[in-house]
N, C-alpha and C. Protein backbone atom coordinates (compact mmCIF):
# COMPACT_ATOMS: atom_id res chain seq x y z
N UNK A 1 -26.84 122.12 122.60
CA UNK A 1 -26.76 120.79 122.01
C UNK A 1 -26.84 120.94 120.49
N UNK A 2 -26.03 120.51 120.05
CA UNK A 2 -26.00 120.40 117.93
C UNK A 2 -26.99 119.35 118.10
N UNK A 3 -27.81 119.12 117.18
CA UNK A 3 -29.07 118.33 116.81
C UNK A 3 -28.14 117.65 115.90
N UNK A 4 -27.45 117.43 115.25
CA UNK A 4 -26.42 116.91 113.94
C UNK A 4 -25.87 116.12 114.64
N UNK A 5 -24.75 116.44 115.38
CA UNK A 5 -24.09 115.83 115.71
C UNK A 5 -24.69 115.00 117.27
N UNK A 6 -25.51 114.88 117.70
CA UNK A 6 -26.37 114.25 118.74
C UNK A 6 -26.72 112.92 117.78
N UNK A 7 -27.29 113.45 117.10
CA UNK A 7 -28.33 112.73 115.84
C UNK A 7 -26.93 111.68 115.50
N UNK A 8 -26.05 111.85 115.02
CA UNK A 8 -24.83 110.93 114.33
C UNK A 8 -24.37 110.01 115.54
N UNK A 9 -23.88 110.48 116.55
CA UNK A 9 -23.14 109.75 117.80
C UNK A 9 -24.37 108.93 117.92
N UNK A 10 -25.67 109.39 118.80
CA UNK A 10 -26.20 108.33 119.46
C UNK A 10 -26.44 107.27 117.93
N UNK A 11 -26.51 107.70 117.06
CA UNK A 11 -26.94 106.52 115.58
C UNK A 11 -25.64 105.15 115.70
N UNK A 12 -24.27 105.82 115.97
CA UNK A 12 -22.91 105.41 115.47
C UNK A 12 -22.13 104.87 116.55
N UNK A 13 -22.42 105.39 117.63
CA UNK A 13 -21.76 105.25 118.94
C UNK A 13 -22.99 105.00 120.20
N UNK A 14 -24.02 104.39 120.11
CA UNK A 14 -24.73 104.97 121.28
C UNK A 14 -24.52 104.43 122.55
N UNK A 15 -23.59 103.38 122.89
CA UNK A 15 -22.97 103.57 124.25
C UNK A 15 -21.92 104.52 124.86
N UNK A 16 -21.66 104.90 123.98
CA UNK A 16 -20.38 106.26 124.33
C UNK A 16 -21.58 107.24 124.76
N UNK A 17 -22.57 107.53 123.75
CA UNK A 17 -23.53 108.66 123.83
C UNK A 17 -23.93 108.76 125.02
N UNK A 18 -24.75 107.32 124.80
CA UNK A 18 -25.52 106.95 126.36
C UNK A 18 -25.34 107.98 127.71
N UNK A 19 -23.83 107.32 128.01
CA UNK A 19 -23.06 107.93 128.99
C UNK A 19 -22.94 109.61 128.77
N UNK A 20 -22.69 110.16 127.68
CA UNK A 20 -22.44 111.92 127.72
C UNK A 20 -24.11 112.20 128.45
N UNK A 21 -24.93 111.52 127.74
CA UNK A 21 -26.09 112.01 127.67
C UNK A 21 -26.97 111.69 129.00
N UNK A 22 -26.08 110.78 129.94
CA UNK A 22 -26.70 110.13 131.56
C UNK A 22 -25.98 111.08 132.50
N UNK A 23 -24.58 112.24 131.77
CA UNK A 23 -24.09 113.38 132.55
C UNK A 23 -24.72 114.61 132.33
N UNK A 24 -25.33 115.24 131.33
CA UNK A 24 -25.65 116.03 130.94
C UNK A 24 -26.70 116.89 131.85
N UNK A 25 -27.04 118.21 131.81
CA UNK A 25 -27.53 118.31 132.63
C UNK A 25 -28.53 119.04 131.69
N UNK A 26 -29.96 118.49 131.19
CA UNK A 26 -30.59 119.10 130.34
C UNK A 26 -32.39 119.28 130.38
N UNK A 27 -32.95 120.06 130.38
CA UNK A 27 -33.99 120.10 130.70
C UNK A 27 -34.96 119.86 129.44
N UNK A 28 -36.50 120.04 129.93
CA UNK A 28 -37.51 119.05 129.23
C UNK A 28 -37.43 120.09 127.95
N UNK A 29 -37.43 121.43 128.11
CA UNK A 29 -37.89 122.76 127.25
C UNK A 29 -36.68 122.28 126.32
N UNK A 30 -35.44 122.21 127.10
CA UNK A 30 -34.12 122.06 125.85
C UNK A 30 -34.47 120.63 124.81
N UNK A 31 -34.59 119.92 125.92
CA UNK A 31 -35.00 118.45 124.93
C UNK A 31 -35.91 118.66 123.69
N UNK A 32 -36.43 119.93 124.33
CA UNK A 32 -38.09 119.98 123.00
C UNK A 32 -37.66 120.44 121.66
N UNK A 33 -37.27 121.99 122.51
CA UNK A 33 -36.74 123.18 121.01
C UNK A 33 -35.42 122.81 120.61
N UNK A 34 -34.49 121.74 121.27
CA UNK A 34 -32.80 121.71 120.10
C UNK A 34 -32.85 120.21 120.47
N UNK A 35 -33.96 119.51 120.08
CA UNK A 35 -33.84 118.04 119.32
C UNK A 35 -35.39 117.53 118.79
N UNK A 36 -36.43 117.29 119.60
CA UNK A 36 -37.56 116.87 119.36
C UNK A 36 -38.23 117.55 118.50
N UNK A 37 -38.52 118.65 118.66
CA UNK A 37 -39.30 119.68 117.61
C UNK A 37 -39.05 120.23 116.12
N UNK A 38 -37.87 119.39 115.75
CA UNK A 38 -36.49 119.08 114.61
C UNK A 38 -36.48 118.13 114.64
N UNK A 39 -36.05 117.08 114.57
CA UNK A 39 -36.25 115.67 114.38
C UNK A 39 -37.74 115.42 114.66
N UNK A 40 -38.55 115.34 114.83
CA UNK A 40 -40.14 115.03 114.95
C UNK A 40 -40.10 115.60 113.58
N UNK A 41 -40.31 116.62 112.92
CA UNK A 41 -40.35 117.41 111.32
C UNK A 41 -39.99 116.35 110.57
N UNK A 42 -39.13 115.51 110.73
CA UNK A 42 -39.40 114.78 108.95
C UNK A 42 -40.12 113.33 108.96
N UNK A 43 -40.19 112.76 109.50
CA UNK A 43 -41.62 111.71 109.38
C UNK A 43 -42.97 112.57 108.71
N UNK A 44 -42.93 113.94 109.96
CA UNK A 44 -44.44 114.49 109.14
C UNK A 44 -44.20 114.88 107.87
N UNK A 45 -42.92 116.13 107.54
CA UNK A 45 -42.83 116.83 106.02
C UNK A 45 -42.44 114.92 104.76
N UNK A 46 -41.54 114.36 105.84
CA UNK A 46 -41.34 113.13 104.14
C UNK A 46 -42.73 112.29 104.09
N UNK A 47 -44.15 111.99 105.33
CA UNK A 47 -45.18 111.44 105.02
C UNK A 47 -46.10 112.43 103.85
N UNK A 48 -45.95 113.76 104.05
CA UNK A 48 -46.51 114.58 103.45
C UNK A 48 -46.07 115.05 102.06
N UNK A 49 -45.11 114.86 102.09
CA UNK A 49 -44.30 114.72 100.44
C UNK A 49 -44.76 113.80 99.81
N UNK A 50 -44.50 112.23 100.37
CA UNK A 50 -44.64 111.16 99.88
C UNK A 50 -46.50 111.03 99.08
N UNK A 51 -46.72 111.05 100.52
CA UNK A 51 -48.31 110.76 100.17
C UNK A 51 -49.01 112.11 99.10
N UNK A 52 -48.95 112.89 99.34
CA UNK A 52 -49.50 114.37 98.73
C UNK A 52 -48.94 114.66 97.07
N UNK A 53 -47.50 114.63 97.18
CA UNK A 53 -47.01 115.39 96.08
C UNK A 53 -46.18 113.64 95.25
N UNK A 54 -46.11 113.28 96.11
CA UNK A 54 -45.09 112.23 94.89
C UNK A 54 -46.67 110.43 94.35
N UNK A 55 -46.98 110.49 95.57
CA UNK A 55 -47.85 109.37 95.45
C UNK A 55 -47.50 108.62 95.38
N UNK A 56 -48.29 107.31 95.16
CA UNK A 56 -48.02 105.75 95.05
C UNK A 56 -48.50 105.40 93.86
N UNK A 57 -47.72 104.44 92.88
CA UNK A 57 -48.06 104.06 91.74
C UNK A 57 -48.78 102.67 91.72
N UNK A 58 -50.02 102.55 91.04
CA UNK A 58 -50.71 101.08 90.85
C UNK A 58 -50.91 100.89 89.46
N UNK A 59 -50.12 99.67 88.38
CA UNK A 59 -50.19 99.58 87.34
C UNK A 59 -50.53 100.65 86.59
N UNK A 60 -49.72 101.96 86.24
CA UNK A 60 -49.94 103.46 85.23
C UNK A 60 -51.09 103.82 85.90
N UNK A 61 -51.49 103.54 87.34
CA UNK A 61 -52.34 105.29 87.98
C UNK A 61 -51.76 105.29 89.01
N UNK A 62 -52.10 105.94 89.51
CA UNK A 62 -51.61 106.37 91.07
C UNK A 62 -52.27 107.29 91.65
N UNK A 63 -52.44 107.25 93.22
CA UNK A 63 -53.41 107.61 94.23
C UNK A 63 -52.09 108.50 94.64
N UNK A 64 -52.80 110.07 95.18
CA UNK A 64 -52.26 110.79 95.93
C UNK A 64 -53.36 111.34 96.84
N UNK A 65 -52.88 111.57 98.32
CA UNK A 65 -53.74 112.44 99.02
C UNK A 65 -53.51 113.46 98.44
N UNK A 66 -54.94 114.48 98.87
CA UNK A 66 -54.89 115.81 98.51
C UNK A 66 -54.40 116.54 99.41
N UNK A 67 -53.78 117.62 98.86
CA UNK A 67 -52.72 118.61 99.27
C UNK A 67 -53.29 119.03 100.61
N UNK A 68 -54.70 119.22 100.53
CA UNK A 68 -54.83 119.84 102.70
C UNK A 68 -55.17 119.04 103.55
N UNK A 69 -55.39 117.24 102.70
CA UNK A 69 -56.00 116.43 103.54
C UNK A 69 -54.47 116.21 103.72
N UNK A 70 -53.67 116.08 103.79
CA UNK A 70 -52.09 115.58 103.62
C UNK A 70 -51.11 116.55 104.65
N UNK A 71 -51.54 118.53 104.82
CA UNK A 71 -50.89 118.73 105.39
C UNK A 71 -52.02 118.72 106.58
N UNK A 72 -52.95 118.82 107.17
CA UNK A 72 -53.73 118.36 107.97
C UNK A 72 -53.14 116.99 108.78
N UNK A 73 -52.76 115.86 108.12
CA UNK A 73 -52.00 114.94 108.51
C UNK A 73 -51.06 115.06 108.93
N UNK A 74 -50.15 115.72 108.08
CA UNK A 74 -48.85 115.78 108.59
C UNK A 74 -48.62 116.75 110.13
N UNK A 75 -49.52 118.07 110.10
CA UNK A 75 -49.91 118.74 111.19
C UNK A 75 -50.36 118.18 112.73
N UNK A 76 -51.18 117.45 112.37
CA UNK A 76 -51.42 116.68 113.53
C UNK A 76 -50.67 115.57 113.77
N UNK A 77 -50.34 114.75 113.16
CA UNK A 77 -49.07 113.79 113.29
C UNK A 77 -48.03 113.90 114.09
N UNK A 78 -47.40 115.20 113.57
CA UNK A 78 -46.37 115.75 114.14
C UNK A 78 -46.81 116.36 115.79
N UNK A 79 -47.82 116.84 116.06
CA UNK A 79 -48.14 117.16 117.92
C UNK A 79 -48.93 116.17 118.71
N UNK A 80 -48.91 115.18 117.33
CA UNK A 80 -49.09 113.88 118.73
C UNK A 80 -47.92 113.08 118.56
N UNK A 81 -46.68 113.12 117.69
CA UNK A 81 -45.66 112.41 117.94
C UNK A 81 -44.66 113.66 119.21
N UNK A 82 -45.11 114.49 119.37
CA UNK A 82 -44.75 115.44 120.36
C UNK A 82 -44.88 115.24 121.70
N UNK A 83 -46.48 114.29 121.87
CA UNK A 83 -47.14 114.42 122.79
C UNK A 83 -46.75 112.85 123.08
N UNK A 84 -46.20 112.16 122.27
CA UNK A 84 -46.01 110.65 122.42
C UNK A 84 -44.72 110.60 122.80
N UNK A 85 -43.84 111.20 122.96
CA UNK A 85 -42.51 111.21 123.34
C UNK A 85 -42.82 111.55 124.73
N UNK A 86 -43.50 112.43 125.22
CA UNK A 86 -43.86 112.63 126.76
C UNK A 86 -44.61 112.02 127.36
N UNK A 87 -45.61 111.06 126.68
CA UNK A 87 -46.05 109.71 127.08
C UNK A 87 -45.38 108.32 127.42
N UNK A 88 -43.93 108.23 126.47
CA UNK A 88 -43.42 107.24 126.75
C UNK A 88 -42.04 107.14 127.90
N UNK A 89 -42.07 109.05 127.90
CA UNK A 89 -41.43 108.59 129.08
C UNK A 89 -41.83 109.28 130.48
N UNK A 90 -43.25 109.49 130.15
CA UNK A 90 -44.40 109.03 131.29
C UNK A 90 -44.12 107.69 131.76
N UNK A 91 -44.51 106.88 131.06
CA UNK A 91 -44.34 105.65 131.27
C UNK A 91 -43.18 104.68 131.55
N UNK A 92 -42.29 105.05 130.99
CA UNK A 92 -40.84 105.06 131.63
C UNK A 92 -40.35 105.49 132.90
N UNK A 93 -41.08 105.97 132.99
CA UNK A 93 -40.67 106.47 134.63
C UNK A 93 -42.03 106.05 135.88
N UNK A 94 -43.12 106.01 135.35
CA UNK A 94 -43.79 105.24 136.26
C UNK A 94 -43.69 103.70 136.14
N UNK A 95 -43.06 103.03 135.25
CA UNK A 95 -42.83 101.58 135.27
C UNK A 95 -41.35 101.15 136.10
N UNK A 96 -40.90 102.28 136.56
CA UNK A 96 -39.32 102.18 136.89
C UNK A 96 -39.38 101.70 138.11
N UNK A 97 -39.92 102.09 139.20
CA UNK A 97 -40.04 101.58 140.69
C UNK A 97 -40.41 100.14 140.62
N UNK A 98 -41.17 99.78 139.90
CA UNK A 98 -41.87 98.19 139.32
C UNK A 98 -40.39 97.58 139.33
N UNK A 99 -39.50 97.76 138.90
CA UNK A 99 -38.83 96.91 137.92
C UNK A 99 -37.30 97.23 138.54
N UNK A 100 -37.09 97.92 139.84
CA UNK A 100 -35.82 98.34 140.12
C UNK A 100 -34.98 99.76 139.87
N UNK A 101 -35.60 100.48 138.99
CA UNK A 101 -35.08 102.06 138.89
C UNK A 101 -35.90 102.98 139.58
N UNK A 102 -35.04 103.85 139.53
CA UNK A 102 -35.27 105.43 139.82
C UNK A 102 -36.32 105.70 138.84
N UNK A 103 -37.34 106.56 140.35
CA UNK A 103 -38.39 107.73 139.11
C UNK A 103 -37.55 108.77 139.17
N UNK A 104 -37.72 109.25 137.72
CA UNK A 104 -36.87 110.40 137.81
C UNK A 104 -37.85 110.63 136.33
N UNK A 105 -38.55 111.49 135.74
CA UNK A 105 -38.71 112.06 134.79
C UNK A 105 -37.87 112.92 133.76
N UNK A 106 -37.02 113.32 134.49
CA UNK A 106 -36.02 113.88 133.13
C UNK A 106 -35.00 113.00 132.69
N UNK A 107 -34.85 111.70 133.42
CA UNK A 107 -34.02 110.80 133.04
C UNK A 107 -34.65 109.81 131.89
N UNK A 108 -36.16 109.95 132.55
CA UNK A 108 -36.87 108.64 131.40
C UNK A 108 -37.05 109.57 130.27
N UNK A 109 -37.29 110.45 130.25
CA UNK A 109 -37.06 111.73 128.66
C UNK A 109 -36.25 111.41 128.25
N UNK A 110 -35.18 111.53 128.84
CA UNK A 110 -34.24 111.62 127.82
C UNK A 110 -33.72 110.19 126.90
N UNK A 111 -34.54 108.85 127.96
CA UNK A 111 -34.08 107.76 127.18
C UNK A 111 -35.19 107.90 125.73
N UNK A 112 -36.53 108.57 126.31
CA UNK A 112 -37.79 108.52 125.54
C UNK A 112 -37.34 109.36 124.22
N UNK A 113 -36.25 110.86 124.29
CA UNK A 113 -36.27 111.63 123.38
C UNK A 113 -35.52 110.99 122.21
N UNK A 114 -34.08 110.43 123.00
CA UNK A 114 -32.96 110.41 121.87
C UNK A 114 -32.79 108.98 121.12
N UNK A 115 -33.96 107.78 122.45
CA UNK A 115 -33.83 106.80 121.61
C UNK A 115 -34.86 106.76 120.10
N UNK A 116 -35.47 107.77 120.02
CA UNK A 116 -36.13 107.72 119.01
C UNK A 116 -35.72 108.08 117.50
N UNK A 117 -34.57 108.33 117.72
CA UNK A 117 -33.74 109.10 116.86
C UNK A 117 -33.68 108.47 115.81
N UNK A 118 -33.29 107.09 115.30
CA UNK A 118 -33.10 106.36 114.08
C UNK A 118 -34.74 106.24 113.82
N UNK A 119 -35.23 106.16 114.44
CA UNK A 119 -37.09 106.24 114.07
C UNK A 119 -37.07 107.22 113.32
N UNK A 120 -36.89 108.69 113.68
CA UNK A 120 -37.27 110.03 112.70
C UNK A 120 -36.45 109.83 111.91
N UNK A 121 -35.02 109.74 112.01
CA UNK A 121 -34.40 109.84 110.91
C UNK A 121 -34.94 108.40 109.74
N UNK A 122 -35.14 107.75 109.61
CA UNK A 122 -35.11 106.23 108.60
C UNK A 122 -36.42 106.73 107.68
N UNK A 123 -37.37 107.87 108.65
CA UNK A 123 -38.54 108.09 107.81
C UNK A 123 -38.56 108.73 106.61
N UNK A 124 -37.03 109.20 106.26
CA UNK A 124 -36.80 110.63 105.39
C UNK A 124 -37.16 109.51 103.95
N UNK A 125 -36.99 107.40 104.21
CA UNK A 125 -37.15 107.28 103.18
C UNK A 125 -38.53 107.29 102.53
N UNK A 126 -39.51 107.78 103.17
CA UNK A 126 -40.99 107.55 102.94
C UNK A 126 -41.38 108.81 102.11
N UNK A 127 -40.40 109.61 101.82
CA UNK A 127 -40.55 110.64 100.79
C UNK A 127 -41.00 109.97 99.06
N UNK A 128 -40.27 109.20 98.88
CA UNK A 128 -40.62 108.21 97.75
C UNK A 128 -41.51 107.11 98.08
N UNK A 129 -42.90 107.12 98.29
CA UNK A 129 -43.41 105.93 98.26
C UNK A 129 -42.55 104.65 98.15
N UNK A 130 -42.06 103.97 97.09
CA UNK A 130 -41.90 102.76 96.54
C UNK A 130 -40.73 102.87 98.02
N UNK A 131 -39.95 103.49 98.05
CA UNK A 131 -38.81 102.90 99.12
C UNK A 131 -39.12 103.05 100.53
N UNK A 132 -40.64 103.51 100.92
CA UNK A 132 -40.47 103.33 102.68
C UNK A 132 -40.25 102.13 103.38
N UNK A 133 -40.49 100.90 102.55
CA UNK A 133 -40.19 99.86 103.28
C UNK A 133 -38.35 99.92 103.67
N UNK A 134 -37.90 100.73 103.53
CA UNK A 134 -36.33 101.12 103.72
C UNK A 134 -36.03 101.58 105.06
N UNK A 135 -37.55 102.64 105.57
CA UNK A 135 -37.45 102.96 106.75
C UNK A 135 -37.54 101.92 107.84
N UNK A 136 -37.75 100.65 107.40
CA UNK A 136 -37.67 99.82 108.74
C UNK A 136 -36.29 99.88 109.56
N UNK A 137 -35.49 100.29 108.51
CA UNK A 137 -33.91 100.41 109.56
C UNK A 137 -34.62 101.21 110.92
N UNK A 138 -35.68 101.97 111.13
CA UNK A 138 -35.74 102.77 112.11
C UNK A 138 -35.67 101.79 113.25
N UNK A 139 -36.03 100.58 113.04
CA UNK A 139 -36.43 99.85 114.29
C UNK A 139 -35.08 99.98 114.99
N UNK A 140 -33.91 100.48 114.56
CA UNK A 140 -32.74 100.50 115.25
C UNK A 140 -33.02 101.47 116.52
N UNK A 141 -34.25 102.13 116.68
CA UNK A 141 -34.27 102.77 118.05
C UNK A 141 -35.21 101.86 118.97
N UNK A 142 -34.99 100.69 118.44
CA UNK A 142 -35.78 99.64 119.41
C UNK A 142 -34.43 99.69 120.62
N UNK A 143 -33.51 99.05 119.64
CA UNK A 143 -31.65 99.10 120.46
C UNK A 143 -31.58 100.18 121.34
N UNK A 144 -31.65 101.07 120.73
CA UNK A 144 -31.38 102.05 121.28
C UNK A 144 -32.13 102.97 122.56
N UNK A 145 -33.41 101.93 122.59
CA UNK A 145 -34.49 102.18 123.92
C UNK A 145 -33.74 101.30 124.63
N UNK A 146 -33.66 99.74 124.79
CA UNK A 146 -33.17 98.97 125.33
C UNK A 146 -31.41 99.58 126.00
N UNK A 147 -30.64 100.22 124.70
CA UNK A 147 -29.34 100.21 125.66
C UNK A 147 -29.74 102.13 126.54
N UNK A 148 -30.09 102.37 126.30
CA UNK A 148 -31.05 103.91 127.14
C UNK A 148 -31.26 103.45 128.11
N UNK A 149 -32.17 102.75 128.17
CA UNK A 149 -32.90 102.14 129.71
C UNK A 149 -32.02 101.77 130.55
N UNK A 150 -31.08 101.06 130.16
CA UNK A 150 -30.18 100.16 130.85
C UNK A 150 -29.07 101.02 131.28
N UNK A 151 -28.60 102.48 130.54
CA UNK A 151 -27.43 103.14 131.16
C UNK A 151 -28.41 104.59 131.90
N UNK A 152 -29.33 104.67 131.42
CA UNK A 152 -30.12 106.26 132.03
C UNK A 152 -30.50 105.76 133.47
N UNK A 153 -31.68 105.01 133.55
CA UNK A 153 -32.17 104.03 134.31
C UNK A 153 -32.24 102.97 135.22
N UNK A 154 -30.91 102.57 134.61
CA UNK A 154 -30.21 101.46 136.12
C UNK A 154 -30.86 100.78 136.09
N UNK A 155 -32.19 100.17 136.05
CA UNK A 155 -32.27 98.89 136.87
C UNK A 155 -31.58 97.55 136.66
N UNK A 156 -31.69 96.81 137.94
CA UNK A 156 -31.28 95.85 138.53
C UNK A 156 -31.29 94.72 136.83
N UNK A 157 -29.87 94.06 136.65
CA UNK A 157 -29.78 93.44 135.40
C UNK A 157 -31.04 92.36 134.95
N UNK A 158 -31.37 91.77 136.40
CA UNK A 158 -31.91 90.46 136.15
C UNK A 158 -33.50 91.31 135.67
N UNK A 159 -33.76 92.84 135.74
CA UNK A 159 -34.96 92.96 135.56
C UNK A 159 -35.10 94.15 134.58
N UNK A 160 -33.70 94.24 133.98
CA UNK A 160 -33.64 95.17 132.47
C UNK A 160 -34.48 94.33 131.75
N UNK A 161 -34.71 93.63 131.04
CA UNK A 161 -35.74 92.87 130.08
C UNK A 161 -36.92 92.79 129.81
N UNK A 162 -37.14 92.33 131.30
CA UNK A 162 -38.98 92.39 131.50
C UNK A 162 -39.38 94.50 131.51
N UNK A 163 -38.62 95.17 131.92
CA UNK A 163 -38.22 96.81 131.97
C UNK A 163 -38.52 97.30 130.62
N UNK A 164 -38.03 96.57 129.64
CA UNK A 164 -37.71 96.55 128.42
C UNK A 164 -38.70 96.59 127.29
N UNK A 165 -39.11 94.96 128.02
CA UNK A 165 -40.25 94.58 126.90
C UNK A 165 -41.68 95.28 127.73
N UNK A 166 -41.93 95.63 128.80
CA UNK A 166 -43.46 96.12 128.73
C UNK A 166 -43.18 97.61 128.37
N UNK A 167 -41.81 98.34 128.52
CA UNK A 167 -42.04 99.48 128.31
C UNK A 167 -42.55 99.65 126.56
N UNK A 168 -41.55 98.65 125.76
CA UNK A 168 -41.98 98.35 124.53
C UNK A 168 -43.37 97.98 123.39
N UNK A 169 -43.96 97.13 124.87
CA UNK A 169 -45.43 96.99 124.28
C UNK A 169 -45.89 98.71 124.67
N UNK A 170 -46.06 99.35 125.45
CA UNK A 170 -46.53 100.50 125.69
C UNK A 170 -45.95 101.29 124.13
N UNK A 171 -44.98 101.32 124.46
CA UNK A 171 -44.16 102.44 123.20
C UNK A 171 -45.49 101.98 121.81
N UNK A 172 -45.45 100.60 121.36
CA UNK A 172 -46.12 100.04 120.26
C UNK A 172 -47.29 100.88 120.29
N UNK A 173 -48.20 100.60 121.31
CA UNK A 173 -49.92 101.07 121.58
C UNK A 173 -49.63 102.63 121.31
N UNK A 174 -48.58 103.25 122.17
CA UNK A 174 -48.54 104.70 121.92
C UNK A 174 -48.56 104.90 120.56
N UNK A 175 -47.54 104.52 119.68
CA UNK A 175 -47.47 104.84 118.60
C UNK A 175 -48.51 104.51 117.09
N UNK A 176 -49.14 103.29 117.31
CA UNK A 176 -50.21 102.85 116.99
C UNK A 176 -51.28 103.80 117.08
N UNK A 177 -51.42 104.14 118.32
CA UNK A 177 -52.77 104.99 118.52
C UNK A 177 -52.39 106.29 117.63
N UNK A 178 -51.03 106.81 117.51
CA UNK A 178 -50.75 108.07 117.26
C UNK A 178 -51.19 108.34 115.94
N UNK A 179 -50.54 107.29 115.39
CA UNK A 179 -51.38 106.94 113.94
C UNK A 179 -52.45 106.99 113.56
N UNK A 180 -53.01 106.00 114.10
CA UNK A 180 -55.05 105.88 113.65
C UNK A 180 -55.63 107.09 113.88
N UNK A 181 -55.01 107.73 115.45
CA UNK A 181 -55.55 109.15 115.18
C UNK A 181 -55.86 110.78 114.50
N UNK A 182 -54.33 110.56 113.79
CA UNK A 182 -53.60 111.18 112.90
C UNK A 182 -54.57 111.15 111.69
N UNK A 183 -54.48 109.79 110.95
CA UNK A 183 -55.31 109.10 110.41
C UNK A 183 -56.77 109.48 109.77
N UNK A 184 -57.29 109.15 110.93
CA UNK A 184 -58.97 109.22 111.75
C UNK A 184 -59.28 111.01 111.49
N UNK A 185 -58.26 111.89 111.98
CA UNK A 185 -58.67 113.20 112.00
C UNK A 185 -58.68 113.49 110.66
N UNK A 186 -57.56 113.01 109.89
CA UNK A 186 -57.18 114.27 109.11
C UNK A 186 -57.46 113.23 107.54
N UNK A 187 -56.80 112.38 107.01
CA UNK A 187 -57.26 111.73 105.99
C UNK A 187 -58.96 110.88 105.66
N UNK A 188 -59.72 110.38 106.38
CA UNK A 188 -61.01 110.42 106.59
C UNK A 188 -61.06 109.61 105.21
N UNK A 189 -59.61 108.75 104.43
CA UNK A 189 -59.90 107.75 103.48
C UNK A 189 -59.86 108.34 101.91
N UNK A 190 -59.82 109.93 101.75
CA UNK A 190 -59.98 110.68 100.51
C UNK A 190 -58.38 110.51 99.84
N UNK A 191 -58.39 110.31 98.63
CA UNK A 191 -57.60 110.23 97.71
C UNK A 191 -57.93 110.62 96.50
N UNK A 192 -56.84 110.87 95.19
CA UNK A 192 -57.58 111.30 94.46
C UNK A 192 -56.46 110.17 93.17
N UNK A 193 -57.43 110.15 92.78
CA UNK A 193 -56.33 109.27 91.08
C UNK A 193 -56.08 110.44 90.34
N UNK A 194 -54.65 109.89 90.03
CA UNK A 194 -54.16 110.58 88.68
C UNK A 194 -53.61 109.14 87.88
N UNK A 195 -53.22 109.67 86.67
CA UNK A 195 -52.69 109.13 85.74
C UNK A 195 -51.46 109.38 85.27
N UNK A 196 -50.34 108.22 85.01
CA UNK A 196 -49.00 108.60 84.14
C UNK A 196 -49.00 108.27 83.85
């Protein structure tokens, strides 16, 4: 699998994708080492740029984390957004019988791996402080969970939605928690001022 060109189609095309990617015949290890374990890397390296080396400006000072409280963050960040991709489609696949689909675990992966894709990628803008509010384009892998579910997953139309939205509140809590914990371990609130 090209990680590039995966990364572009499902962004540009993802009902064409959908479908390559509901034939494919690919396992959890491949999903990990030639997409997840590469795309997971820049949320952590652009949070760790951003926050550490570039900072945030407040009227001529600015707060940067320090350099090991920052890769500490970014370190752990990154193996629980590892561990949150196999949570959500944990949960993707035990919510599936509920709602009209197939359990199938390598099917709910793969909606869990690739719909996340505009998520990692949108984060590259959080390298510059002032522009992460740019990364909200990521929410485009909200779409892209929703049209996943619906071509990986099958279920029954009248109960894609409700499928949809609790898998969604789950996804939220997962990712929420991933944070505070991230958070909680490794930043502990330390910053340091500088001046420009």
């Amino acid at each position: 699998m090209n990680v590039v060109e995966r990364a572009k189609n499902i962004l540009l095309a993802p009902a064409k994708e959908w479908e390559v990617i509901k034939n494919e015949t690919i396992s959890t290890g491949d999903m990990y080492s030639q997409y997840v374990v590469i795309l997971a890397l820049i949320p952590a390296v652009a949070g760790f740029i951003g926050m550490s080396l570039v900072g945030v400006s407040f009227f001529g000072a600015g707060i940067r984390v320090p350099i090991l409280s920052g890769l500490s963050h970014a370190i752990v960040y990154y193996i629980l957004t590892l561990v949150g991709v196999y949570l959500l489609a944990f949960v993707i696949d035990a919510l599936a019988p509920s709602f009209g689909a197939q359990k199938d675990m390598n099917a709910s992966l793969k909606v869990s791996v690739f719909s996340m894709t505009a998520s990692w990628v949108a984060s590259i803008f959080t390298i510059i402080p002032a522009m992460s509010l740019l990364s909200i384009v990521g929410l485009y892998s909200l779409y892209l969970l929703y049209l996943g579910m619906k071509t990986i997953k099958e279920p029954p139309a009248d109960k894609l939605v409700p499928y949809y939205v609790v898998t969604l509140l789950v996804t939220i809590v997962v990712y929420v928690v991933v944070g505070v914990v991230a958070s909680a371990i490794t930043l502990q609130g330390h910053g340091e001022f500088i001046t420009r």
